[in-house]
Protein backbone atom coordinates (compact mmCIF):
# COMPACT_ATOMS: atom_id res chain seq x y z
CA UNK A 1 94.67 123.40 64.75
CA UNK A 2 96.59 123.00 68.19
CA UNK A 3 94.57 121.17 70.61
CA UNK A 4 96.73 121.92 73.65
CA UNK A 5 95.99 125.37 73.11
CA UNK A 6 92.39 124.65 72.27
CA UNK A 7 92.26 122.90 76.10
CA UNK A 8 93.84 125.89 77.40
CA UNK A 9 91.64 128.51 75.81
CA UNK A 10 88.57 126.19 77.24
CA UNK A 11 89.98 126.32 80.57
CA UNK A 12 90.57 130.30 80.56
CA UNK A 13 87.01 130.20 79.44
CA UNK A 14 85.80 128.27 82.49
CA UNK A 15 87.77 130.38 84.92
CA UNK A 16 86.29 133.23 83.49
CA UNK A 17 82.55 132.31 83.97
CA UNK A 18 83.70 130.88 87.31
CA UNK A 19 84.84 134.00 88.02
CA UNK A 20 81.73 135.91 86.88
CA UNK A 21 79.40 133.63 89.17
CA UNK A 22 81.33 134.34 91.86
CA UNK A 23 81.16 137.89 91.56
CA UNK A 24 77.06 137.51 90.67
CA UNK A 25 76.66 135.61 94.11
CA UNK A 26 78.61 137.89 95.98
CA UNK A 27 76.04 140.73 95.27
CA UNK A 28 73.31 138.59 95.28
CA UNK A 29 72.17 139.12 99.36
CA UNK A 30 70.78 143.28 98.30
CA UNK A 31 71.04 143.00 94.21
CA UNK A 32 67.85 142.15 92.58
CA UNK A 33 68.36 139.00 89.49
CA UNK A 34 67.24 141.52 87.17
CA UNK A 35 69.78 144.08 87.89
CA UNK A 36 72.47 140.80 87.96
CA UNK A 37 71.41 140.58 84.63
CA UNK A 38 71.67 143.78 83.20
CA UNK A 39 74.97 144.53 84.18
CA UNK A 40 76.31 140.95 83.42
CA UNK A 41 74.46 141.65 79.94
CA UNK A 42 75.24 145.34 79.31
CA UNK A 43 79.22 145.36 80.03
CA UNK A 44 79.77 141.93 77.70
CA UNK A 45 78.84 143.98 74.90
CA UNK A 46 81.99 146.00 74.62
CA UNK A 47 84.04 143.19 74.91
CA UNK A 48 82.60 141.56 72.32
CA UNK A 49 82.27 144.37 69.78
CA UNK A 50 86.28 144.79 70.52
CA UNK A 51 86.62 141.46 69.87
CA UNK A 52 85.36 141.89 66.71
CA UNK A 53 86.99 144.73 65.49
CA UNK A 54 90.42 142.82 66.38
CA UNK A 55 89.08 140.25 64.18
CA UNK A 56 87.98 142.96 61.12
CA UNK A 57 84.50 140.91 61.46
CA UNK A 58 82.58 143.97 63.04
CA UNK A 59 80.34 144.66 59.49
CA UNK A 60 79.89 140.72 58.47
CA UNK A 61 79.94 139.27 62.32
CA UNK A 62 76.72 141.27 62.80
CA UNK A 63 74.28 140.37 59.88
CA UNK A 64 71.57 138.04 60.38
CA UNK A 65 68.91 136.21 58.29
CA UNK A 66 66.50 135.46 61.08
CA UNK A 67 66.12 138.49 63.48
CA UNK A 68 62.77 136.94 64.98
CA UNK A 69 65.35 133.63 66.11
CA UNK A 70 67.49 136.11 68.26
CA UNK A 71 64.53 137.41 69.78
CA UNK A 72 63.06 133.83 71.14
CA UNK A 73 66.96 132.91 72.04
CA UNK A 74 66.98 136.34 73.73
CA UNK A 75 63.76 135.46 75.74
CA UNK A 76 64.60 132.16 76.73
CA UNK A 77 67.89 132.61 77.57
CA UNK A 78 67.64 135.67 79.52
CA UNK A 79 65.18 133.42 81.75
CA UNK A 80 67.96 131.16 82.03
CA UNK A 81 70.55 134.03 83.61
CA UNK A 82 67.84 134.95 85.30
CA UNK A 83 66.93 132.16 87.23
CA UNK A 84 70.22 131.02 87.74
CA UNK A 85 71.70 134.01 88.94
CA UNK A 86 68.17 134.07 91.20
CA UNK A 87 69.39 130.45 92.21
CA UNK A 88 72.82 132.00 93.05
CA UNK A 89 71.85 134.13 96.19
CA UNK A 90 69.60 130.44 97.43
CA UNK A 91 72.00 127.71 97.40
CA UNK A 92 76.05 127.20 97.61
CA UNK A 93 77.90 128.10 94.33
CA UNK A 94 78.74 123.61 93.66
CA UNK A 95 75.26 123.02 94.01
CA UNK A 96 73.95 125.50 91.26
CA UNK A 97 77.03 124.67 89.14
CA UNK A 98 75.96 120.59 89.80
CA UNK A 99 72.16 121.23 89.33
CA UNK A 100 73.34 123.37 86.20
CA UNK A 101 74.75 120.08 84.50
CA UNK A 102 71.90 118.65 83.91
CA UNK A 103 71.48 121.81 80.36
CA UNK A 104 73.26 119.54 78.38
CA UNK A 105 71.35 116.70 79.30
CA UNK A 106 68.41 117.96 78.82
CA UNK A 107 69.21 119.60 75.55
CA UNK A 108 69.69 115.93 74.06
CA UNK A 109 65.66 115.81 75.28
CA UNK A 110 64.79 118.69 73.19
CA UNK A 111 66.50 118.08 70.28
CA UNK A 112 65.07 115.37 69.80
CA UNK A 113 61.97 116.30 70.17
CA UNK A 114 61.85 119.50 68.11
CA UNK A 115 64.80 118.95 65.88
CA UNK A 116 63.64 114.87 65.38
CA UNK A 117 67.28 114.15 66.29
CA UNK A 118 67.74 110.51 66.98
CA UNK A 119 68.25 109.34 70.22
CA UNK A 120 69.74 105.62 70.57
CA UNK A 121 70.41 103.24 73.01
CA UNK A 122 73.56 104.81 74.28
CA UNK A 123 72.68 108.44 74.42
CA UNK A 124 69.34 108.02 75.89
CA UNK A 125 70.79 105.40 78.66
CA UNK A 126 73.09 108.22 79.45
CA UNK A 127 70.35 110.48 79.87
CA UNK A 128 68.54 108.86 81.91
CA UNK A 129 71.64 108.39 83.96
CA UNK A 130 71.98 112.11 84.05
CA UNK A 131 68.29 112.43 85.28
CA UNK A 132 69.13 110.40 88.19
CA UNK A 133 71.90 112.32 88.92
CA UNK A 134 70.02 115.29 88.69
CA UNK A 135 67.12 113.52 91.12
CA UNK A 136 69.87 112.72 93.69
CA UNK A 137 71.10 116.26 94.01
CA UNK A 138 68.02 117.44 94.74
CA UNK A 139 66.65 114.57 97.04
CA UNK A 140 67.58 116.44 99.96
CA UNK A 141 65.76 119.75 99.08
CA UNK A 142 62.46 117.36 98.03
CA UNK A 143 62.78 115.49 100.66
CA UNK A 144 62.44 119.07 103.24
CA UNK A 145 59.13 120.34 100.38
CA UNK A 146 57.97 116.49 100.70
CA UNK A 147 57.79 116.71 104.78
CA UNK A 148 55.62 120.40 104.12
CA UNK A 149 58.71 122.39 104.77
CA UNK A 150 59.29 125.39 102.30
CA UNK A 151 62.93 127.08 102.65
CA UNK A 152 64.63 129.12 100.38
CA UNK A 153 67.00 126.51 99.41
CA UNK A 154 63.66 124.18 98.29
CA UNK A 155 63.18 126.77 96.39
CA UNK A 156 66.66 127.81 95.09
CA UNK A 157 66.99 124.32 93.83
CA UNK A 158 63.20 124.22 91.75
CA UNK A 159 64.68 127.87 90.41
CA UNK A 160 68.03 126.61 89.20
CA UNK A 161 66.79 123.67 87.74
CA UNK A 162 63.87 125.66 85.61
CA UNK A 163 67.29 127.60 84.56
CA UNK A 164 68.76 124.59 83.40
CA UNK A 165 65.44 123.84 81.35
CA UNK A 166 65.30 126.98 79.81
CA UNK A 167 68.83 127.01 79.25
CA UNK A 168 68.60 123.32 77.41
CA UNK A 169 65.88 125.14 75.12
CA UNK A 170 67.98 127.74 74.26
CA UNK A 171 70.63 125.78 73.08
CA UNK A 172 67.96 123.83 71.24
CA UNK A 173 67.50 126.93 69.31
CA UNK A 174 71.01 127.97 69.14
CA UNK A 175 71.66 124.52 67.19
CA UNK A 176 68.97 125.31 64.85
CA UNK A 177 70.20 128.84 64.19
CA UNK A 178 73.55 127.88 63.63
CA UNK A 179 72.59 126.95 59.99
CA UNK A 180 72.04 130.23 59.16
CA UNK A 181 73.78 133.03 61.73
CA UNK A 182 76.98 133.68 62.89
CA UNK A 183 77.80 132.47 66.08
CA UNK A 184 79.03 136.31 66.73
CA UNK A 185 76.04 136.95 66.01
CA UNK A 186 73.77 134.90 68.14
CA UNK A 187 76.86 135.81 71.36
CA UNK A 188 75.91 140.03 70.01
CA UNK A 189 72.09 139.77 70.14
CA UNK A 190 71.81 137.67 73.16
CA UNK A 191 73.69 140.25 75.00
CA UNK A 192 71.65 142.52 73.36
CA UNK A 193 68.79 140.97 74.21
CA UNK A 194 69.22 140.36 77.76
CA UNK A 195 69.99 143.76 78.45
CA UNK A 196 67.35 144.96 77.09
CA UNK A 197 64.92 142.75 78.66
CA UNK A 198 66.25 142.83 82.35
CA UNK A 199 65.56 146.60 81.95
CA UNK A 200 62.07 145.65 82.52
CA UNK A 201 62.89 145.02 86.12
CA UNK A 202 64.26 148.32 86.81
CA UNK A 203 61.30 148.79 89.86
CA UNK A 204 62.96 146.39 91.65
CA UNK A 205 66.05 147.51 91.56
CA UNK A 206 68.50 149.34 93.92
CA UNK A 207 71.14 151.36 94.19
CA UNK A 208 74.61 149.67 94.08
CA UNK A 209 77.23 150.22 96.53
CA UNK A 210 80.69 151.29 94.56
CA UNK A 211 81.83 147.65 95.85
CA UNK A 212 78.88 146.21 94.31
CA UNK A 213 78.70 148.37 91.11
CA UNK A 214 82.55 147.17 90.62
CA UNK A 215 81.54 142.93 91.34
CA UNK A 216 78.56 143.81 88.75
CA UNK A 217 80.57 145.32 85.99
CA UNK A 218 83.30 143.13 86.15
CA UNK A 219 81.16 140.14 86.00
CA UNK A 220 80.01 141.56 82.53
CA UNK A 221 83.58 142.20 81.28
CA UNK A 222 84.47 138.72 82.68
CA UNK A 223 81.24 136.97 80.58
CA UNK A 224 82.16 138.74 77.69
CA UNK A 225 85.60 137.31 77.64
CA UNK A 226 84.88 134.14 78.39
CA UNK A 227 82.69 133.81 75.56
CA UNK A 228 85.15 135.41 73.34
CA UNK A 229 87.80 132.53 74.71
CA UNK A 230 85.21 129.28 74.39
CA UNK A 231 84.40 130.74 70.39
CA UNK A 232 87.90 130.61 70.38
CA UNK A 233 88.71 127.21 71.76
CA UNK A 234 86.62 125.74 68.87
CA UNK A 235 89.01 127.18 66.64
CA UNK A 236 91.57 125.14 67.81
CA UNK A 237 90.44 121.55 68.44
CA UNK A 238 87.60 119.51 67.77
CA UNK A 239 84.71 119.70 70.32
CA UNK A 240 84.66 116.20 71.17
CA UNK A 241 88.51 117.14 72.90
CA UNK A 242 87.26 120.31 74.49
CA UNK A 243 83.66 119.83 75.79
CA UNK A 244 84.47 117.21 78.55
CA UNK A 245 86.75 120.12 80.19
CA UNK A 246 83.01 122.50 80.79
CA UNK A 247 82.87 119.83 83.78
CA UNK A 248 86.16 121.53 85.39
CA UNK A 249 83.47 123.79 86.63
CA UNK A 250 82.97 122.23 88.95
CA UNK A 251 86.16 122.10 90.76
CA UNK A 252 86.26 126.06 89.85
CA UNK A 253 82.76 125.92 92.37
CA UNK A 254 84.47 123.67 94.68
CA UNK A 255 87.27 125.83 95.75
CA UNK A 256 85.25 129.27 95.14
CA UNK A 257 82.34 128.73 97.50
CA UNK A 258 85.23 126.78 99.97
CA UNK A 259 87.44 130.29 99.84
CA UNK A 260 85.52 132.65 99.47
CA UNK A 261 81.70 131.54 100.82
CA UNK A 262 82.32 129.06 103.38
CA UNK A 263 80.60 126.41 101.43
CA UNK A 264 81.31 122.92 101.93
CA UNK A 265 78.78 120.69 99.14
CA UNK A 266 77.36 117.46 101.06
CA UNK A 267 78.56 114.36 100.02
CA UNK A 268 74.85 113.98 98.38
CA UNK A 269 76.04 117.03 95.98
CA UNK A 270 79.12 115.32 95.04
CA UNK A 271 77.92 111.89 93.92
CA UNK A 272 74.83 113.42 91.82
CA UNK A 273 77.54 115.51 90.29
CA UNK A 274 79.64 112.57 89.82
CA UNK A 275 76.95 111.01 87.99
CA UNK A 276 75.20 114.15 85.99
CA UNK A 277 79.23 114.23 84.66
CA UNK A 278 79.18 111.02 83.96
CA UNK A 279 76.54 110.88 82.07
CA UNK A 280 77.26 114.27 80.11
CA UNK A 281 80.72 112.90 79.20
CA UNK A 282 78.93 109.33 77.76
CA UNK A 283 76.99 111.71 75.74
CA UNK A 284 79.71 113.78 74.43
CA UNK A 285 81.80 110.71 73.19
CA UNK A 286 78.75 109.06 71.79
CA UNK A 287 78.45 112.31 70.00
CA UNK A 288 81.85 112.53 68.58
CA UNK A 289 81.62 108.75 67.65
CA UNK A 290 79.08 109.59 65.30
CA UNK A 291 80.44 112.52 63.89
CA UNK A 292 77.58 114.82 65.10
CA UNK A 293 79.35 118.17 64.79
CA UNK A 294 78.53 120.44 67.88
CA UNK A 295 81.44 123.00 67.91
CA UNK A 296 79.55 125.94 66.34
CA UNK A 297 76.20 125.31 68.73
CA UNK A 298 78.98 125.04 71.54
CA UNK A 299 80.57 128.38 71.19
CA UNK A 300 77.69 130.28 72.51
CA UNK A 301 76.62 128.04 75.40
CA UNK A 302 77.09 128.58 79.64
CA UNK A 303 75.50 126.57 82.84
CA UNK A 304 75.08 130.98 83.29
CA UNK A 305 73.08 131.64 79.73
């Protein structure tokens, strides 16, 4: 194991979903979710079946013991894209990625209540640190729904946090499948999955520019590769070393929505993410003080599904 280049494979990773959003939100004023999710679904596949015909794991990477699993992972977490990359064309890119933070906490919540993981002292004050990041992000779009004022940001923020839910009970089941499927596996049906699924929104959908069609199709290429380079971060350190760096994220957000979108996050934005990061990081050491091995549950998670 080299855990230098396990930190740099993580942070390839992040750039690479950082990139992806980016291109998602910059379609996102004409393109439909849906169609967001096809195309961010469809094109990963490639990637990943290359991937894994480089590795000579093409025949065993794709067997599975529990096809019904992939289909509820499938379900859930193509709500997750969904509603995130919904949340993408409502608020500035470091706000979703912020809101987005709260997944992991959350996922600490589910586990332990369908998995009857134990949740102690430490872990569940950091949680409910977390929460209150969460709850001062969003104070400022509550406070506008409190006062009987609806905008679409209100609304962007309810969307991307339901994202975050469903994306915590994904990864719920992703830790549970991991005791029987290949993590190439769950990444291969997902895909699969999703694809399939967002083809239910075709109605909605509209015809792409060739600027657009290019942002979309990259953004699946991108996806794919970035969760071909987090499955193989894991390979290379422990996940207690790499996890912390998801959080560079943020500063991927930060200088994306500044460049590129003219978005400048409030200071309100900044210290909920400050604390959400906090907390996640509290949880992630408490984690690897224990010994609670998360690498092969982590190789398939994103704040994008």
């Amino acid at each position: 194991m080299n855990p230098f280049r396990g930190i740099l494979l993580k942070l390839l990773s992040v750039t690479s979903f950082s990139i992806m959003g980016a291109l998602i939100k910059a379609t996102r004023d004409t393109v439909p979710a849906g169609e967001a999710v096809f195309f961010r679904s469809f094109f990963a596949i490639p990637v990943i079946l290359i991937w894994l015909v480089w590795r000579s794991e093409l025949k065993t990477g794709l067997k599975t013991q529990n096809a019904m699993a992939h289909v509820w992972r499938g379900l859930i977490g193509t709500a997750a894209m969904g509603l995130g990359f919904l949340g993408l064309g409502l608020l500035p890119l470091p706000e979703v990625t912020a809101i987005g933070f709260a997944a992991p906490i959350l996922t600490v919540i589910f586990a332990a209540m369908f998995l009857g993981e134990q949740v102690k002292a430490v872990r569940l004050s950091a949680v409910v640190l977390g929460l209150i990041g969460v709850i001062v992000i969003l104070y400022p779009r509550l406070s506008t729904v409190s006062q009987g004022v609806t905008d679409d940001a209100a609304f962007g923020a309810f969307v991307v946090l339901a994202s975050a839910v469903c994306g915590a009970l994904a990864s719920t089941f992703v830790r549970r499948m991991t005791t029987t499927e290949r993590t190439s596996a769950i990444v291969f049906y997902f895909s699969c999955t999703s694809a399939t699924l967002s083809l239910f929104t075709i109605p909605g959908w509209i015809l792409p520019t060739p600027t657009q069609i290019t942002f979309l199709v990259t953004s699946g290429i991108f996806g794919g590769l970035g969760q071909i380079l987090l499955t193989a971060c894991y390979r290379e350190a422990d996940a207690g070393v790499i996890a912390p760096f998801d959080y560079t994220s943020m500063l991927f957000a930060l200088a994306i929505g500044y460049v590129f979108f003219a978005e400048v996050p409030t200071l309100t934005v900044l210290i909920g993410a400050t604390i959400v990061i906090s907390a996640g990081v509290l949880i992630i050491w408490r984690e690897r003080k224990l010994g609670l091995e998360r690498s092969r549950q982590r190789k398939v998670m994103t704040p994008q599904g």
